[in-house]
C-alpha atoms as a PDB file:
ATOM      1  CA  UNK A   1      65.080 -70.377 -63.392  1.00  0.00           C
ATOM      2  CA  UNK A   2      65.629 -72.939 -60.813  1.00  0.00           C
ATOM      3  CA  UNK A   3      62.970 -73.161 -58.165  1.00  0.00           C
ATOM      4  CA  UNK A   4      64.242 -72.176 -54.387  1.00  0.00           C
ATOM      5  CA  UNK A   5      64.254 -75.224 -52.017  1.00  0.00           C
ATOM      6  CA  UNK A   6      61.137 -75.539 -50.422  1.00  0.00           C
ATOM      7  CA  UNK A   7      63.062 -76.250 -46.932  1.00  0.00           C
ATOM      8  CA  UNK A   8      64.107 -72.423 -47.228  1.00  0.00           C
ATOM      9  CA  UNK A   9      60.968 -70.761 -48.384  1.00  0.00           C
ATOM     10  CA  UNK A  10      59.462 -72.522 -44.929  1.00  0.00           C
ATOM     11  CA  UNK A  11      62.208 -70.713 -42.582  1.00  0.00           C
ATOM     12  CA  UNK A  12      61.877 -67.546 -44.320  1.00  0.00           C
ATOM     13  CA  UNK A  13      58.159 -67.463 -43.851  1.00  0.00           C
ATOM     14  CA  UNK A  14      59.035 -68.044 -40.282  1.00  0.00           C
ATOM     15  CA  UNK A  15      61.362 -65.348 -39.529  1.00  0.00           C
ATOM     16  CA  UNK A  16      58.997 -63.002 -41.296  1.00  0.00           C
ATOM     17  CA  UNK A  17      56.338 -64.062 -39.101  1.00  0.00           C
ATOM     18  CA  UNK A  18      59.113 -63.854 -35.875  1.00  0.00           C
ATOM     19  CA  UNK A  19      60.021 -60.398 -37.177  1.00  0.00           C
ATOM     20  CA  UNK A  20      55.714 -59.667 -37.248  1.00  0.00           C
ATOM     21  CA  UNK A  21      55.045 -61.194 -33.864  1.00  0.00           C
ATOM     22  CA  UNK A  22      58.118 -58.644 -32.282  1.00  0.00           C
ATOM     23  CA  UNK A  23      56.676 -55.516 -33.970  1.00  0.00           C
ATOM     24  CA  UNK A  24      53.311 -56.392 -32.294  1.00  0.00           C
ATOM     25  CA  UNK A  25      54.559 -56.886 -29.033  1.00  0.00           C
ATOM     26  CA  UNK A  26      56.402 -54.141 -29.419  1.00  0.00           C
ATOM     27  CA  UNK A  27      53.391 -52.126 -30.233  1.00  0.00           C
ATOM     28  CA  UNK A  28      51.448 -53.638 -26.870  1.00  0.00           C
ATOM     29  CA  UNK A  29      54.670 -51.989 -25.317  1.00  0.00           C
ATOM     30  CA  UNK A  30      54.143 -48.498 -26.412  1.00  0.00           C
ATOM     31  CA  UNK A  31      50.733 -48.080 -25.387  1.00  0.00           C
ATOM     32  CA  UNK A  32      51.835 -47.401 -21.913  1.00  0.00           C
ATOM     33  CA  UNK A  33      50.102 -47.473 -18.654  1.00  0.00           C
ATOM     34  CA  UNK A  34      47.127 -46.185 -17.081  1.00  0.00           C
ATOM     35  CA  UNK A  35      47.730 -44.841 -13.337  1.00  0.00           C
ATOM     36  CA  UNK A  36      45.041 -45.774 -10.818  1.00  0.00           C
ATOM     37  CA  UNK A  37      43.216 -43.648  -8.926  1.00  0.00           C
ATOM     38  CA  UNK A  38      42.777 -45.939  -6.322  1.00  0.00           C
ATOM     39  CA  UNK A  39      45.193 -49.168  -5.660  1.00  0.00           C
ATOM     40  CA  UNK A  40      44.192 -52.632  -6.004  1.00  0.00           C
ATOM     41  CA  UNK A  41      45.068 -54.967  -3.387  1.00  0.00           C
ATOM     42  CA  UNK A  42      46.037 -58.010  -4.951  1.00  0.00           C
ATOM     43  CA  UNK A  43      47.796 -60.151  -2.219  1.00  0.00           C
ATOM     44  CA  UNK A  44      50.411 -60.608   0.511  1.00  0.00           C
ATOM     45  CA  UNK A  45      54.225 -61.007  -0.515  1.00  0.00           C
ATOM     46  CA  UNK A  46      56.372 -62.806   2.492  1.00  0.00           C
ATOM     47  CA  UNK A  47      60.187 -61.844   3.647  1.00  0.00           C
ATOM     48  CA  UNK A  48      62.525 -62.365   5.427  1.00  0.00           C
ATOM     49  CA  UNK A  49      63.746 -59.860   8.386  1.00  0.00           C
ATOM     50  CA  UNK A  50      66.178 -60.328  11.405  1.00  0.00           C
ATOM     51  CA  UNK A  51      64.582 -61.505  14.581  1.00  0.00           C
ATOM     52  CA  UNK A  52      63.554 -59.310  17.337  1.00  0.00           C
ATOM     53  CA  UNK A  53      66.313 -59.925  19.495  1.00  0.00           C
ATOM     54  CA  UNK A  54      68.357 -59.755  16.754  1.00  0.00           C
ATOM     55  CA  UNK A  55      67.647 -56.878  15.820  1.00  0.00           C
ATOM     56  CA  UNK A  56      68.853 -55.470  19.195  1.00  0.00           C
ATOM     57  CA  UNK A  57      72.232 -56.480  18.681  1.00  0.00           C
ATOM     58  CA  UNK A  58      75.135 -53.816  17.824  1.00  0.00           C
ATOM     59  CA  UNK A  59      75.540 -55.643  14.171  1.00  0.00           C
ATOM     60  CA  UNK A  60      72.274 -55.790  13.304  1.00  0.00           C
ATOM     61  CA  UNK A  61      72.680 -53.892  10.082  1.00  0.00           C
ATOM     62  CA  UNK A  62      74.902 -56.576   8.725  1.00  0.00           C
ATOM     63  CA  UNK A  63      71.352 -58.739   9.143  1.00  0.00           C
ATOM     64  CA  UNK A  64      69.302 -56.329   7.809  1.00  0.00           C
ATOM     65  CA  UNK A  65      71.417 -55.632   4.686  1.00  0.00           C
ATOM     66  CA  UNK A  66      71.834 -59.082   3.728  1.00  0.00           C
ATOM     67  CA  UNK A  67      67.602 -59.707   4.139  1.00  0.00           C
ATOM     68  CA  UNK A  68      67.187 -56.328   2.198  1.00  0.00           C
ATOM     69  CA  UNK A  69      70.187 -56.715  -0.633  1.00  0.00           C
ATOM     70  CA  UNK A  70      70.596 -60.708  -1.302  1.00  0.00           C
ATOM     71  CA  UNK A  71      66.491 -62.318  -0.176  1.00  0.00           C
ATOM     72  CA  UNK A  72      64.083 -63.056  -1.798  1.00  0.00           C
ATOM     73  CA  UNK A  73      60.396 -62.696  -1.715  1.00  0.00           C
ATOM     74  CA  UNK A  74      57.371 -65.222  -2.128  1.00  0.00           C
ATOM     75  CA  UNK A  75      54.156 -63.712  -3.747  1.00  0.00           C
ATOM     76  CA  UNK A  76      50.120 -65.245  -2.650  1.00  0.00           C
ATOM     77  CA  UNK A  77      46.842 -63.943  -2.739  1.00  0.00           C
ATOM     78  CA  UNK A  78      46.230 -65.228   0.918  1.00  0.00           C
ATOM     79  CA  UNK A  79      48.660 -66.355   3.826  1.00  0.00           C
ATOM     80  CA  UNK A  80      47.040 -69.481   3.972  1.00  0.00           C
ATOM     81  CA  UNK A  81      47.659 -69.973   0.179  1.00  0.00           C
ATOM     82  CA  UNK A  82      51.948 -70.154   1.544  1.00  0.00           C
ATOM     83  CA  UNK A  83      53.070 -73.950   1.641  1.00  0.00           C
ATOM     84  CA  UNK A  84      54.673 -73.469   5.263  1.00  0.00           C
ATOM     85  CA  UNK A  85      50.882 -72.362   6.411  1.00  0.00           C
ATOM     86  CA  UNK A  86      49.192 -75.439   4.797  1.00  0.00           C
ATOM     87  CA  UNK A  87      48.316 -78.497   7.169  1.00  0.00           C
ATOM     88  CA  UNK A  88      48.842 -80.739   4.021  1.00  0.00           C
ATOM     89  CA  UNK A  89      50.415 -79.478   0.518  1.00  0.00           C
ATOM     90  CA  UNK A  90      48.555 -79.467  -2.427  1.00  0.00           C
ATOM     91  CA  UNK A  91      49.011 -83.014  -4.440  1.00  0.00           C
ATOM     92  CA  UNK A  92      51.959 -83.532  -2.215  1.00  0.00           C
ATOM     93  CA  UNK A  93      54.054 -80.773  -4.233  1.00  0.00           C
ATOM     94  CA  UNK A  94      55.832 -77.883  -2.981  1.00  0.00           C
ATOM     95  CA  UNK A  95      54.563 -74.410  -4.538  1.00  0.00           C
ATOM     96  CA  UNK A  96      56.025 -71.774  -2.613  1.00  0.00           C
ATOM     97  CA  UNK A  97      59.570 -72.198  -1.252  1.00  0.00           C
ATOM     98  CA  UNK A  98      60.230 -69.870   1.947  1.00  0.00           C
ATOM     99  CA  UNK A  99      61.893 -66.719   1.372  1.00  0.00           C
ATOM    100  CA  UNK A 100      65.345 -67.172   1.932  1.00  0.00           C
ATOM    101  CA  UNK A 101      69.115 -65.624   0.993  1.00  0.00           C
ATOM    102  CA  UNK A 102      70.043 -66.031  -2.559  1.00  0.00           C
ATOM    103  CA  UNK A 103      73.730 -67.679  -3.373  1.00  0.00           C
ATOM    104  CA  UNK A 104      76.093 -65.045  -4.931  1.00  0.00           C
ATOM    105  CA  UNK A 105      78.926 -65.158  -7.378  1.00  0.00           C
ATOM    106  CA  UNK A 106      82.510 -63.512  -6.517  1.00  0.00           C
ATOM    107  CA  UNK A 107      81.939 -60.186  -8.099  1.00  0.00           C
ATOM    108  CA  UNK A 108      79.254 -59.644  -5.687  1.00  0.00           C
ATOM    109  CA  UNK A 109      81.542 -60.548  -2.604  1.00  0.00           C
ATOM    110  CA  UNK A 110      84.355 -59.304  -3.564  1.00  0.00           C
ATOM    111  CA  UNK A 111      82.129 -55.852  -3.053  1.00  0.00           C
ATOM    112  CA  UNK A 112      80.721 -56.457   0.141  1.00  0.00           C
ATOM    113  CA  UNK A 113      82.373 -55.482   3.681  1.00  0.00           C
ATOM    114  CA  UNK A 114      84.320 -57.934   6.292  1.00  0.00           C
ATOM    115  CA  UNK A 115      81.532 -57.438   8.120  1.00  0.00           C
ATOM    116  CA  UNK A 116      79.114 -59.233   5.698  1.00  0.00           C
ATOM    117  CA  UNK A 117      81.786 -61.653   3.940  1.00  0.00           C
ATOM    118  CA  UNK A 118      82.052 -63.875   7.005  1.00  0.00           C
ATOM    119  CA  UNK A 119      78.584 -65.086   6.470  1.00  0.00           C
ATOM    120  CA  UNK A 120      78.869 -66.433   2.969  1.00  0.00           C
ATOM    121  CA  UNK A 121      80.969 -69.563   2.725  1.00  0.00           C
ATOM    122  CA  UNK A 122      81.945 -71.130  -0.548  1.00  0.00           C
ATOM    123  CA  UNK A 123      79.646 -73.400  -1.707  1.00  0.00           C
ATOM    124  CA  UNK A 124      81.413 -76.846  -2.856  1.00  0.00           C
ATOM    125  CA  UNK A 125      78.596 -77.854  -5.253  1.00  0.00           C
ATOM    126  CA  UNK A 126      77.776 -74.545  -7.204  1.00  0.00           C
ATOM    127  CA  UNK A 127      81.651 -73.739  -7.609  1.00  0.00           C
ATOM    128  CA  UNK A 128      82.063 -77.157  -8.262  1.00  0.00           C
ATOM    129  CA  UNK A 129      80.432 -76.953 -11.709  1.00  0.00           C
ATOM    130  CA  UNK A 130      80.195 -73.377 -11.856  1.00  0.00           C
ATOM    131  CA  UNK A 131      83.268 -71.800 -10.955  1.00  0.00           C
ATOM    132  CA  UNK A 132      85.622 -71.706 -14.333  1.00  0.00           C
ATOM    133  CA  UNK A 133      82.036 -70.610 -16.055  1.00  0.00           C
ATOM    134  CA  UNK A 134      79.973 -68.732 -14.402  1.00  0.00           C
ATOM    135  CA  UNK A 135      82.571 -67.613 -11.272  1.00  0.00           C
ATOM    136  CA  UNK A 136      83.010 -68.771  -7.402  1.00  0.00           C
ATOM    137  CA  UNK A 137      79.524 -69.033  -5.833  1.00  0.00           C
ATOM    138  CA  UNK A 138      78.745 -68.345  -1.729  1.00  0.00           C
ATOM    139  CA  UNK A 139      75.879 -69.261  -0.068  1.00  0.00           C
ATOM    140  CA  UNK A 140      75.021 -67.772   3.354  1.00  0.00           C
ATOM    141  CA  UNK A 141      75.788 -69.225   6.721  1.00  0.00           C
ATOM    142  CA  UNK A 142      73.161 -67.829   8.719  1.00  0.00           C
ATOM    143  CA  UNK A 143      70.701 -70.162  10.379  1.00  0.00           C
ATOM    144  CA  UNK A 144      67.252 -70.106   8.866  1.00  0.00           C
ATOM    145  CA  UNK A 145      65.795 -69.531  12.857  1.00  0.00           C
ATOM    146  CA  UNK A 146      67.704 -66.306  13.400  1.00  0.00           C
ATOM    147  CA  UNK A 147      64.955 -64.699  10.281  1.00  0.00           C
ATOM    148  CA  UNK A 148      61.476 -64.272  10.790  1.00  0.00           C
ATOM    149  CA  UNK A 149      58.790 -64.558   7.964  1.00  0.00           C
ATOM    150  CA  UNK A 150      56.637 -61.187   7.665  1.00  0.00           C
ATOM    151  CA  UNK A 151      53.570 -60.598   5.326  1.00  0.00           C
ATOM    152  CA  UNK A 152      53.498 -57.164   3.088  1.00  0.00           C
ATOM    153  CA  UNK A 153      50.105 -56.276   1.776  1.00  0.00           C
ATOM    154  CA  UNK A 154      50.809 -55.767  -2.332  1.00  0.00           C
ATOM    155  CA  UNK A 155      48.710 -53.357  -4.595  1.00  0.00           C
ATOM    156  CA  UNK A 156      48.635 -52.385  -8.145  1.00  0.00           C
ATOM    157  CA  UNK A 157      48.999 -49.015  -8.869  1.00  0.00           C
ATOM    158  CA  UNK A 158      49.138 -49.054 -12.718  1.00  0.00           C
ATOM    159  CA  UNK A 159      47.287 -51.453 -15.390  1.00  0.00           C
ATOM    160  CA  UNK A 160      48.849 -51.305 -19.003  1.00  0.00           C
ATOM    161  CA  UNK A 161      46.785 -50.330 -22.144  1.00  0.00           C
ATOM    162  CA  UNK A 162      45.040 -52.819 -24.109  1.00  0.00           C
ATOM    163  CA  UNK A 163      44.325 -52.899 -27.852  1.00  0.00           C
ATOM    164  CA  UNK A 164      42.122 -55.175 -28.965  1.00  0.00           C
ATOM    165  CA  UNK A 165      43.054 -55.219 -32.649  1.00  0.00           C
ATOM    166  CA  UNK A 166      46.392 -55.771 -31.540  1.00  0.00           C
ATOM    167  CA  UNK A 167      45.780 -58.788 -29.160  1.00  0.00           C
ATOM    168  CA  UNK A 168      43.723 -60.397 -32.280  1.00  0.00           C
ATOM    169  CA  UNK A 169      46.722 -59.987 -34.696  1.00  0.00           C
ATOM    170  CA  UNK A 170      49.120 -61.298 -31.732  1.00  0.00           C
ATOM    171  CA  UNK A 171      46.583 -64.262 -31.381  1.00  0.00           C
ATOM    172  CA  UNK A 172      46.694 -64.783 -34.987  1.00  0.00           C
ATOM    173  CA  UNK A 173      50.244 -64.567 -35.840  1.00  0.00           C
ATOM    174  CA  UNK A 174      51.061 -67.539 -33.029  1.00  0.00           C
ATOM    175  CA  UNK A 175      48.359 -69.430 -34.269  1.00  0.00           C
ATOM    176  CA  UNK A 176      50.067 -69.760 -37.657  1.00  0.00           C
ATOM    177  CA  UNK A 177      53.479 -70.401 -36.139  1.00  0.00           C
ATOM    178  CA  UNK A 178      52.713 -73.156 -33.902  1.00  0.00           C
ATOM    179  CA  UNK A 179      50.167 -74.615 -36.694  1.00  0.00           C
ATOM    180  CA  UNK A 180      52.657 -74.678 -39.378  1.00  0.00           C
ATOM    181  CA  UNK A 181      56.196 -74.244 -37.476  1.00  0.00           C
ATOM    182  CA  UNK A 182      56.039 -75.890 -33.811  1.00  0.00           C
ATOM    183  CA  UNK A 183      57.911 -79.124 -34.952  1.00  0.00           C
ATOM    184  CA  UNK A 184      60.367 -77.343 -37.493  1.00  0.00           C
ATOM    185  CA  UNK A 185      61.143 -74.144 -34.890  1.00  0.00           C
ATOM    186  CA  UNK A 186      59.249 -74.280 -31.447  1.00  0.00           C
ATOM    187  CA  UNK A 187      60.325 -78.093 -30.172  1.00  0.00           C
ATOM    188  CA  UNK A 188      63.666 -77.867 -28.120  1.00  0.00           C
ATOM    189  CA  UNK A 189      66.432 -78.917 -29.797  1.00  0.00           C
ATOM    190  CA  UNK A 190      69.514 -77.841 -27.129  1.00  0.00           C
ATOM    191  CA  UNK A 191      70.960 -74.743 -26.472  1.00  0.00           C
ATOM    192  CA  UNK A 192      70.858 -71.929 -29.157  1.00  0.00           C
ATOM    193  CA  UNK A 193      73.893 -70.923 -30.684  1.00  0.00           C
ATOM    194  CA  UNK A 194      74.295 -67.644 -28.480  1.00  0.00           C
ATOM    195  CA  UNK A 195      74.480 -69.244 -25.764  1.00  0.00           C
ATOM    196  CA  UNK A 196      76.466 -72.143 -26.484  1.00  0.00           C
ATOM    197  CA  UNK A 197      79.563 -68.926 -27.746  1.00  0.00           C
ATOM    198  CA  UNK A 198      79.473 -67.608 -24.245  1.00  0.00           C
ATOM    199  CA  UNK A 199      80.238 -70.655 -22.489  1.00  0.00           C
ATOM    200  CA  UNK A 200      82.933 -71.367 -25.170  1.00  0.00           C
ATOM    201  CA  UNK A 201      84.256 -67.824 -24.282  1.00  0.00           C
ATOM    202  CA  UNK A 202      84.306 -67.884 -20.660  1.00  0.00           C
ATOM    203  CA  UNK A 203      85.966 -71.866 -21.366  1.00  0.00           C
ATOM    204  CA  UNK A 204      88.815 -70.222 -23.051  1.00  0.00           C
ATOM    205  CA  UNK A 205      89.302 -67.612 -21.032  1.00  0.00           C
ATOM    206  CA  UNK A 206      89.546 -70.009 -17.652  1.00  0.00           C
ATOM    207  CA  UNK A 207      91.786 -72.184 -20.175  1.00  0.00           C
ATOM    208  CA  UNK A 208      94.428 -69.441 -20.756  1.00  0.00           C
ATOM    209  CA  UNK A 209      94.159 -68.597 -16.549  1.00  0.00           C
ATOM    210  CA  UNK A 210      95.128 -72.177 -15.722  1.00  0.00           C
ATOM    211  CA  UNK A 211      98.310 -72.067 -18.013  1.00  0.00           C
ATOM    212  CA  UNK A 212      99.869 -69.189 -17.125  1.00  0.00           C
ATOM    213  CA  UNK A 213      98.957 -70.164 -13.275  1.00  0.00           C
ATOM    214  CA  UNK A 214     101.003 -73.664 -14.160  1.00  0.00           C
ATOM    215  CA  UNK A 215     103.919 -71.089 -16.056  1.00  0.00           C
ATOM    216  CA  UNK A 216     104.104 -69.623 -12.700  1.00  0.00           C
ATOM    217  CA  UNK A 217     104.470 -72.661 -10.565  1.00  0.00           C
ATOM    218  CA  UNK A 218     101.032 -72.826  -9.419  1.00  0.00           C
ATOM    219  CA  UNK A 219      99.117 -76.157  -9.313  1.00  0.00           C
ATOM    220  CA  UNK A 220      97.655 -77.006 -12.424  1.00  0.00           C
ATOM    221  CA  UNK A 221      93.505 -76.626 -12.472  1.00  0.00           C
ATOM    222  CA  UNK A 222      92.259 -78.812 -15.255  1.00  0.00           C
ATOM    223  CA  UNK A 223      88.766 -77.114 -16.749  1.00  0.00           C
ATOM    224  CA  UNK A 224      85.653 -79.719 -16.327  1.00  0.00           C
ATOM    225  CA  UNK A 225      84.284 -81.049 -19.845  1.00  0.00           C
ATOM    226  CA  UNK A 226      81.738 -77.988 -21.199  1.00  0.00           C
ATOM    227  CA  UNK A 227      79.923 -79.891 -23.743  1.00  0.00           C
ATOM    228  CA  UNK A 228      77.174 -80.235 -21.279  1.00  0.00           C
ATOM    229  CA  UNK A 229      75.387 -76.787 -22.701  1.00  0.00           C
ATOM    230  CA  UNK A 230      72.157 -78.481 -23.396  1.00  0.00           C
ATOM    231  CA  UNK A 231      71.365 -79.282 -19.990  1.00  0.00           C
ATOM    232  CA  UNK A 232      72.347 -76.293 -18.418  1.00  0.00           C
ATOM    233  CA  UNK A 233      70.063 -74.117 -21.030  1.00  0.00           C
ATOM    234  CA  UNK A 234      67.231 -76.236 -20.012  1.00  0.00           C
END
């Protein structure tokens, strides 16, 4: 009998040990969680929220919806542990960025009232290199001085289940895939397979858009080059 190529016996040990290392984290998964009786203060998150005089203004809910629907939120354990509070970063490096108003595709604004679509503008660099993949982007024209940055205490109500049989054979399993399979599996190589078929997809689907815009008479929209898959995985 001819012997099997030694190339495949590696990547089948691997996927067995892939298929191992999902069964145990699914197994951490279905232990659950333990309710606490009493919550654990664990640290401040900061927001965003329309400014006091703001606030008093008749659209003020158009302020408040896009802080509560579209900003995000910066987690610490202190307020002086924010960037913006330090008198001189860490190492010169910015950790925490302000809470600000997230950029949002089409689909998204397409959804939202009059009242809210005039302040998101198109942005010219996200839809740019974005638009015939991932959609039209908008970024919000408010100025950053008409928010105000507030501090919300955060707890933990709820601490999951630990096994520690489990969390040995977890510890174990990685050991012998990055011991024997970091270089062949682990190292980045570009953008998986998956992901390189959806921007393919969406490609042809923007192709077919632009010709039947240029059957109509429309001005023709060449598609930007998409072999650049790698670097937007990354």
């Amino acid at each position: 009998m001819k012997k099997r190529n030694k190339k495949w016996d590696k990547k089948k040990d691997y996927l067995r040990l892939i298929r191992e290392l999902d069964k145990n984290h699914d197994s951490q998964k279905n232990l659950g969680w333990i309710e606490l009786e009493e919550p654990i203060f664990i640290g401040w998150k900061a927001k965003i929220e329309p400014r006091k005089d703001i606030q008093n203004r008749d659209d003020s809910w158009v302020f408040w919806k896009i802080c509560e629907s579209f900003s995000t939120d910066v987690f610490a354990k202190r307020i002086k542990d924010f960037d913006w509070n330090r008198k001189k970063p860490i190492n010169n490096w910015c950790v925490h960025r302000p809470p600000h108003v997230k950029c949002i595709n089409d689909l998204v604004y397409n959804s939202l009232p009059p009242q809210v679509q005039k302040y998101f503008t198109e942005d010219p660099f996200l839809s740019k290199d974005y638009k015939y993949r991932f959609g039209t982007w908008y970024s919000c024209n408010i100025p950053d001085f008409f928010w105000d940055i507030v501090y919300v205490k955060e707890y933990k109500n709820k601490v999951r289940v630990l096994d520690e049989i489990i969390l040995q054979e977890e510890d174990d399993i990685e050991k012998e895939i990055y011991q024997n399979h970091y270089w062949s599996y682990k190292w980045f190589k570009g953008a998986p397979k998956h992901f390189r078929n959806t921007l393919n997809r969406i490609q042809r689907a923007k192709s077919k858009e632009d010709l039947r815009n240029q059957i109509n008479g429309e001005d023709p929209y060449w598609t930007p080059n998409y072999k650049n898959a790698k670097w937007l995985w990354w």
